[in-house]
PDB file of N, CA and C in Angstrom:
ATOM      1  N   UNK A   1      94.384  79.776  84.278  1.00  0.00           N
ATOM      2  CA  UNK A   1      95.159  79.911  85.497  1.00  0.00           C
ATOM      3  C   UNK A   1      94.215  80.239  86.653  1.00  0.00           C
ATOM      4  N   UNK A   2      94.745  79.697  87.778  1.00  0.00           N
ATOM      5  CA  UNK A   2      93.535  79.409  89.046  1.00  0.00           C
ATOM      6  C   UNK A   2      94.143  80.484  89.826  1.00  0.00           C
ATOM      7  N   UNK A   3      93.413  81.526  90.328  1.00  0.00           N
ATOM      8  CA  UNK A   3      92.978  82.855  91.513  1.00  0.00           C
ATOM      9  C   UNK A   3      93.952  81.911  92.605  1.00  0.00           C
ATOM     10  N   UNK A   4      95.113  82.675  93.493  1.00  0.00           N
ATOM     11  CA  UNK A   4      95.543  82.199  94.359  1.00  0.00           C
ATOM     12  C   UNK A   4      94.267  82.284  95.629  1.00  0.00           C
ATOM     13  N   UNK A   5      94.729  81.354  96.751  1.00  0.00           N
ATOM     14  CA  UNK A   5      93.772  81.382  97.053  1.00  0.00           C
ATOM     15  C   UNK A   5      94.312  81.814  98.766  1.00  0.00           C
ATOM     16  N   UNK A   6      93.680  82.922  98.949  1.00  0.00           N
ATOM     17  CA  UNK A   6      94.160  84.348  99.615  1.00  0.00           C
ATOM     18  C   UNK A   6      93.833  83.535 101.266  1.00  0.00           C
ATOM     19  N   UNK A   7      93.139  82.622 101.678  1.00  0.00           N
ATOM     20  CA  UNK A   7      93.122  82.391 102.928  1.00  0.00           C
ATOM     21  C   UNK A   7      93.989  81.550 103.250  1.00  0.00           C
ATOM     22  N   UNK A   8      94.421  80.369 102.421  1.00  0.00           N
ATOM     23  CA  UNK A   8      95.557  79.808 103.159  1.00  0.00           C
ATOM     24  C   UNK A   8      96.800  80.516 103.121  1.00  0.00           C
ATOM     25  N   UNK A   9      96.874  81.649 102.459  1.00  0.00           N
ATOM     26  CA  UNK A   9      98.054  82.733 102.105  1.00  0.00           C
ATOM     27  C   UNK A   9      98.432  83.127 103.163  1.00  0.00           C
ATOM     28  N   UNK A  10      97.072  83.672 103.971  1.00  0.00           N
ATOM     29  CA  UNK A  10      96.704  84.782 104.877  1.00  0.00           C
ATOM     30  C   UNK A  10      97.097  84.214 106.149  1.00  0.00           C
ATOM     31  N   UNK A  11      96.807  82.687 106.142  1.00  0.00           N
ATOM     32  CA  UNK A  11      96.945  81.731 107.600  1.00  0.00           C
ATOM     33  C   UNK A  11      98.551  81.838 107.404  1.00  0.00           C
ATOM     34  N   UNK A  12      99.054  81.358 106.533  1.00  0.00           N
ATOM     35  CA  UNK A  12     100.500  81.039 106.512  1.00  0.00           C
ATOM     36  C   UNK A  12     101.134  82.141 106.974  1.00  0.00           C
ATOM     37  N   UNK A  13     100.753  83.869 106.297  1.00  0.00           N
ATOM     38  CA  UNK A  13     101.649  84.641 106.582  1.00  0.00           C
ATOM     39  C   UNK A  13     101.612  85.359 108.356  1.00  0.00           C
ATOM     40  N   UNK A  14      99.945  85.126 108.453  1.00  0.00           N
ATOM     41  CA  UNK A  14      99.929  85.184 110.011  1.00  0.00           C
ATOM     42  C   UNK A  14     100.724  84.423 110.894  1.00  0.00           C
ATOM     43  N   UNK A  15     101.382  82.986 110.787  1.00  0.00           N
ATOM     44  CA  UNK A  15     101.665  82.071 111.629  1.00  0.00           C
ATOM     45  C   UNK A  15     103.157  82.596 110.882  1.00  0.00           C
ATOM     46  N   UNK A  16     103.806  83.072 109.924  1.00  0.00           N
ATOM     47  CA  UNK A  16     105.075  83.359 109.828  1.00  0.00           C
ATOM     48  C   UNK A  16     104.854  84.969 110.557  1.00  0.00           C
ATOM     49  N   UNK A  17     104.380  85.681 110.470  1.00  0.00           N
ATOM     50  CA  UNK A  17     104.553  86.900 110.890  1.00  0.00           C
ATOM     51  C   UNK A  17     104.959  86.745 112.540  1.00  0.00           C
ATOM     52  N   UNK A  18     103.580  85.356 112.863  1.00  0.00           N
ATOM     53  CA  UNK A  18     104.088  85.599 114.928  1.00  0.00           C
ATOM     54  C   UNK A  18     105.186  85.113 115.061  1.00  0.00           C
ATOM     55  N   UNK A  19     105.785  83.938 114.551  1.00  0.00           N
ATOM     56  CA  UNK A  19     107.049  83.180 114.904  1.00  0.00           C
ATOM     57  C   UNK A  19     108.296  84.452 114.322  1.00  0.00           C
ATOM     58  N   UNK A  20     108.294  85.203 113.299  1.00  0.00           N
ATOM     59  CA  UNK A  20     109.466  86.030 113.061  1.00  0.00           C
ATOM     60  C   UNK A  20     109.217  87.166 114.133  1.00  0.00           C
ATOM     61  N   UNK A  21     108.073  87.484 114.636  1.00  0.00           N
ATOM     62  CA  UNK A  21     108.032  88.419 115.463  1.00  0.00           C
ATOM     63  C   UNK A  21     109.158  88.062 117.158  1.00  0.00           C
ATOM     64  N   UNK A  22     107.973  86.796 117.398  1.00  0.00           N
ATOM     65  CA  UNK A  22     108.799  86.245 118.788  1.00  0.00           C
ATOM     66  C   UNK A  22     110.076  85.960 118.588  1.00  0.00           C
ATOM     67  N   UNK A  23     110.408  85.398 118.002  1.00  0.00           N
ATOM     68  CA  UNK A  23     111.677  84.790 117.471  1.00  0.00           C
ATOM     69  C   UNK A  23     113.089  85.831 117.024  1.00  0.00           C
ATOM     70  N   UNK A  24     112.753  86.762 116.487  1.00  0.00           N
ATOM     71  CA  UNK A  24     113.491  87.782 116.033  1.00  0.00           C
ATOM     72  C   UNK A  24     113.637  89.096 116.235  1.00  0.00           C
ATOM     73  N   UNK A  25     112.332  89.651 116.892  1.00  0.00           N
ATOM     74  CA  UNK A  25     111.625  90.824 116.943  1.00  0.00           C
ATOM     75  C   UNK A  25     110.897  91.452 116.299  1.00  0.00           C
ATOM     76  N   UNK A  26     110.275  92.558 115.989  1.00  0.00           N
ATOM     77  CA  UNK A  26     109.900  93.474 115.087  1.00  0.00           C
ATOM     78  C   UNK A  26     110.592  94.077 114.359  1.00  0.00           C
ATOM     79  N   UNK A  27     112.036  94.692 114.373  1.00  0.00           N
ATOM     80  CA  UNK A  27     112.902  95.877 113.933  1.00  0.00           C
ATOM     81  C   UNK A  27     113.641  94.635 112.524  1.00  0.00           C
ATOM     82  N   UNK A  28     113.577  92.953 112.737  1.00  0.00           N
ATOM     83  CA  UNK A  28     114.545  92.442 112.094  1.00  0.00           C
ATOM     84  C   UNK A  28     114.312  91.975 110.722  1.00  0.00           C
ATOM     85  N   UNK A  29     114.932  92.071 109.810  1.00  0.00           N
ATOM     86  CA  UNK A  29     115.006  91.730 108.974  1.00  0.00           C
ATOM     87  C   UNK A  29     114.298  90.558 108.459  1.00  0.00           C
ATOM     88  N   UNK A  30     114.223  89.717 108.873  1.00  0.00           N
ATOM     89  CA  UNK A  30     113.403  88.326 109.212  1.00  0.00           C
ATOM     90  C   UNK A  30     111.497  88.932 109.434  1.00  0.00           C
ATOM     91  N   UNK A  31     111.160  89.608 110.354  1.00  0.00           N
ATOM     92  CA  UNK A  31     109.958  89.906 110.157  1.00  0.00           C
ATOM     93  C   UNK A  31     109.585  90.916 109.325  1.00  0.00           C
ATOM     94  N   UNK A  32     110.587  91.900 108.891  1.00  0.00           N
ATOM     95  CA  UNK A  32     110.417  92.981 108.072  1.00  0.00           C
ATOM     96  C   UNK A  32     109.781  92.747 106.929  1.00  0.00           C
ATOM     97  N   UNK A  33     110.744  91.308 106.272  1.00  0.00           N
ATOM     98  CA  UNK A  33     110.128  90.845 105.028  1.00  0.00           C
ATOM     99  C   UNK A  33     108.912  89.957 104.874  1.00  0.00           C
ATOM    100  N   UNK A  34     108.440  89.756 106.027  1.00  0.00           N
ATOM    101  CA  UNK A  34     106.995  88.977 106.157  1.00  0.00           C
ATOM    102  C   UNK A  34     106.358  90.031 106.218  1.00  0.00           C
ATOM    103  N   UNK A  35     106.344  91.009 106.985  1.00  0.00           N
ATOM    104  CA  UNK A  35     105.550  92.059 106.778  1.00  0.00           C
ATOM    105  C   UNK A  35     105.315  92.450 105.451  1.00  0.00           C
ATOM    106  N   UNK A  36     106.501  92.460 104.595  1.00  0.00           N
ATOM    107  CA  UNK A  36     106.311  93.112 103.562  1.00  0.00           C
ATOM    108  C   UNK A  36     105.516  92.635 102.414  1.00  0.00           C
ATOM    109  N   UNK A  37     105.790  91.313 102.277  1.00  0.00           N
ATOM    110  CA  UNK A  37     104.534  90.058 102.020  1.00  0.00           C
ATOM    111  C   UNK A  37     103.339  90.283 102.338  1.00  0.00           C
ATOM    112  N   UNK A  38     103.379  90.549 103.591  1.00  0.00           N
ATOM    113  CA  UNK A  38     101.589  90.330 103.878  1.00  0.00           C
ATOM    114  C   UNK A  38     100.782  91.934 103.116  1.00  0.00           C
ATOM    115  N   UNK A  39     101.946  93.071 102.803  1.00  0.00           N
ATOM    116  CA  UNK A  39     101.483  93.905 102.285  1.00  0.00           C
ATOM    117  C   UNK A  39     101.488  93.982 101.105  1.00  0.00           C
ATOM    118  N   UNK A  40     101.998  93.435 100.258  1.00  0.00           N
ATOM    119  CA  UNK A  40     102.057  92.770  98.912  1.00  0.00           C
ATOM    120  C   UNK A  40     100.981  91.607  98.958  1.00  0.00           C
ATOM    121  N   UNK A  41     100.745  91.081  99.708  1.00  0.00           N
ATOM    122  CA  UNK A  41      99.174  90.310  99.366  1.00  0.00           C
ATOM    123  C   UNK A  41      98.135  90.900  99.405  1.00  0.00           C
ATOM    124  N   UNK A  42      98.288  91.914 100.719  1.00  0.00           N
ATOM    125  CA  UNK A  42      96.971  92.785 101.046  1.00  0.00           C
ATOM    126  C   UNK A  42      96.589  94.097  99.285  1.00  0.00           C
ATOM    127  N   UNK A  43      97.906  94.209  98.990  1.00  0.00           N
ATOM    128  CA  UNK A  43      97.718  95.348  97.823  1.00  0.00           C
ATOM    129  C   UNK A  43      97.234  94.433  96.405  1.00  0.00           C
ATOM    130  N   UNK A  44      97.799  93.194  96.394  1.00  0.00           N
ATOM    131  CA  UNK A  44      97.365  92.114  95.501  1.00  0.00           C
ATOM    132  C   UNK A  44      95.526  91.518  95.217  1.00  0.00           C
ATOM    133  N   UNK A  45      95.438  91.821  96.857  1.00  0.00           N
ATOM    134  CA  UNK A  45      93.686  91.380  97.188  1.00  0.00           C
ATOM    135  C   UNK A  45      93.127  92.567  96.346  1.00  0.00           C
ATOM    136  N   UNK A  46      93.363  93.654  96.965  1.00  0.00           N
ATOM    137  CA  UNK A  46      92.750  94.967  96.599  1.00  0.00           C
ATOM    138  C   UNK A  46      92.221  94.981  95.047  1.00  0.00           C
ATOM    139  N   UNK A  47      93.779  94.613  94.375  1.00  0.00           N
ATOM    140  CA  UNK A  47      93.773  94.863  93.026  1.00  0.00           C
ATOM    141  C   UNK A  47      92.543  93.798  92.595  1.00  0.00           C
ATOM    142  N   UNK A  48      92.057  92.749  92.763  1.00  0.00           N
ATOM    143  CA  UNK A  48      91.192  91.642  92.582  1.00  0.00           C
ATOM    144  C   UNK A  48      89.652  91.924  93.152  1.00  0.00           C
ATOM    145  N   UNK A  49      89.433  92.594  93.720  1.00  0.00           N
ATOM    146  CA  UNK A  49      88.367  93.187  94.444  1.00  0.00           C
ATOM    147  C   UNK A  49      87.061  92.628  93.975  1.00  0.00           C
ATOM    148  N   UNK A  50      86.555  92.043  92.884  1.00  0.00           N
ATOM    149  CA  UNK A  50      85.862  91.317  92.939  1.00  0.00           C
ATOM    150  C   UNK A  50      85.685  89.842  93.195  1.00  0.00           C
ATOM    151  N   UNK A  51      86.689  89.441  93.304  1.00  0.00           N
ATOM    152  CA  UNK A  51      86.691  87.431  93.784  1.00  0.00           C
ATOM    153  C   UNK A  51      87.544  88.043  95.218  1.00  0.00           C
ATOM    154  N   UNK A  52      87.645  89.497  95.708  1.00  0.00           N
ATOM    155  CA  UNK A  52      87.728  88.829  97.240  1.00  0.00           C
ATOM    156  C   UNK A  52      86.791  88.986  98.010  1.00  0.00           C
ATOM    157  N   UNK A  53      87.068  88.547  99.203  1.00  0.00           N
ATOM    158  CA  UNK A  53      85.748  88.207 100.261  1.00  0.00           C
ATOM    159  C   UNK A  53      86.592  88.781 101.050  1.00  0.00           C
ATOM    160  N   UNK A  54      85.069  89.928 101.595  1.00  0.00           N
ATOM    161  CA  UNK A  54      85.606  91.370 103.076  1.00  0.00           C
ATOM    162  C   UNK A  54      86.163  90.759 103.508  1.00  0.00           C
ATOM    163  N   UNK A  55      85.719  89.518 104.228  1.00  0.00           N
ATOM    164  CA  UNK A  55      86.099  88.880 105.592  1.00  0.00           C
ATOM    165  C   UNK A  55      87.360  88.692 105.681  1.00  0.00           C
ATOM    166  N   UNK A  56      88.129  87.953 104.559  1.00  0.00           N
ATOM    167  CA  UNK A  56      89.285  87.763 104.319  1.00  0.00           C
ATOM    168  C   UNK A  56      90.272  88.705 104.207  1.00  0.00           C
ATOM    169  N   UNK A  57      89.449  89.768 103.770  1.00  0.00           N
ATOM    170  CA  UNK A  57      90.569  91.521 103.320  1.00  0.00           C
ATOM    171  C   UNK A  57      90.795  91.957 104.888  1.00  0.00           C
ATOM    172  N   UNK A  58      89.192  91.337 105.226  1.00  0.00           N
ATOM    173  CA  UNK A  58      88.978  92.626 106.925  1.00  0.00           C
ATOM    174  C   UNK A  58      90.523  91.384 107.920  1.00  0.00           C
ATOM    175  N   UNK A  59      90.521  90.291 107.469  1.00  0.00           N
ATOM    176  CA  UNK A  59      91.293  89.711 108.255  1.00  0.00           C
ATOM    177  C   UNK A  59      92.616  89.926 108.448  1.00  0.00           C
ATOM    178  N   UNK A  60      93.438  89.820 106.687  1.00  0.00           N
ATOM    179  CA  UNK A  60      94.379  90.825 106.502  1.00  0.00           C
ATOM    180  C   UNK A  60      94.799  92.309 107.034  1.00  0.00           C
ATOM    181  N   UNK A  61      93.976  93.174 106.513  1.00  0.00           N
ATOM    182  CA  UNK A  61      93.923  94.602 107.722  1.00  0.00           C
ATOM    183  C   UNK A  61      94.577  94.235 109.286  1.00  0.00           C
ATOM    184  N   UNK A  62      93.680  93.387 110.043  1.00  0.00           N
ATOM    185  CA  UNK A  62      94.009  93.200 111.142  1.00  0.00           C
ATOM    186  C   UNK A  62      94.981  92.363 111.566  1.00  0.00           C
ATOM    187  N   UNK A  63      96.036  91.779 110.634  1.00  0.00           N
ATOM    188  CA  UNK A  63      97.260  90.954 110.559  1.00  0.00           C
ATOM    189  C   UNK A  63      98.091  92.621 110.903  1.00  0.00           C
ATOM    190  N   UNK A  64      98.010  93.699 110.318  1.00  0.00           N
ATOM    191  CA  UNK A  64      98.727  94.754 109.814  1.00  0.00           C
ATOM    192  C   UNK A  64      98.864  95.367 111.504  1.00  0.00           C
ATOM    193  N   UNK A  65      98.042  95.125 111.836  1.00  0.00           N
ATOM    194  CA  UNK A  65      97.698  95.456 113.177  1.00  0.00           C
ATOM    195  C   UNK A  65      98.325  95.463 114.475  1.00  0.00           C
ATOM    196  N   UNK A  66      98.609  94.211 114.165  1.00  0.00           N
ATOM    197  CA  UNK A  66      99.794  93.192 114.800  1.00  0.00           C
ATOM    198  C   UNK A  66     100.915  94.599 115.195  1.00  0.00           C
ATOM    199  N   UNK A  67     101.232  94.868 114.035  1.00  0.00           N
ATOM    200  CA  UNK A  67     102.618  95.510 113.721  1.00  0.00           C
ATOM    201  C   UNK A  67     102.404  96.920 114.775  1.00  0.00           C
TER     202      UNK A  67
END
């Protein structure tokens, strides 16, 4: 079984995180659960810590940021 592969994850949940943001707000339900995704990937990376790459973790972090 093949390592998901955490940057097109990371692009996708960034480009869903801005559109539920603009689109819905912050407080809604709709971005709540993208958020909650991107923190369930970010805790997912962690757990893998050797096949991930900073850059990609440090990129994640700063998705969180957003918020």
């Amino acid at each position: 079984m093949s390592s998901p592969n955490y940057s097109e994850i990371l692009v996708q949940l960034s480009t869903n995180l801005q559109n539920t943001l603009n689109t819905f707000g912050p407080s809604s339900p709709q971005y709540q659960a993208v958020l909650q995704t991107l923190r369930d990937c970010i805790r997912e990376m962690e757990r893998q810590t050797v096949s991930t790459d900073p850059e990609m973790l440090n990129f994640a972090m700063q998705l969180l940021n957003i918020h």
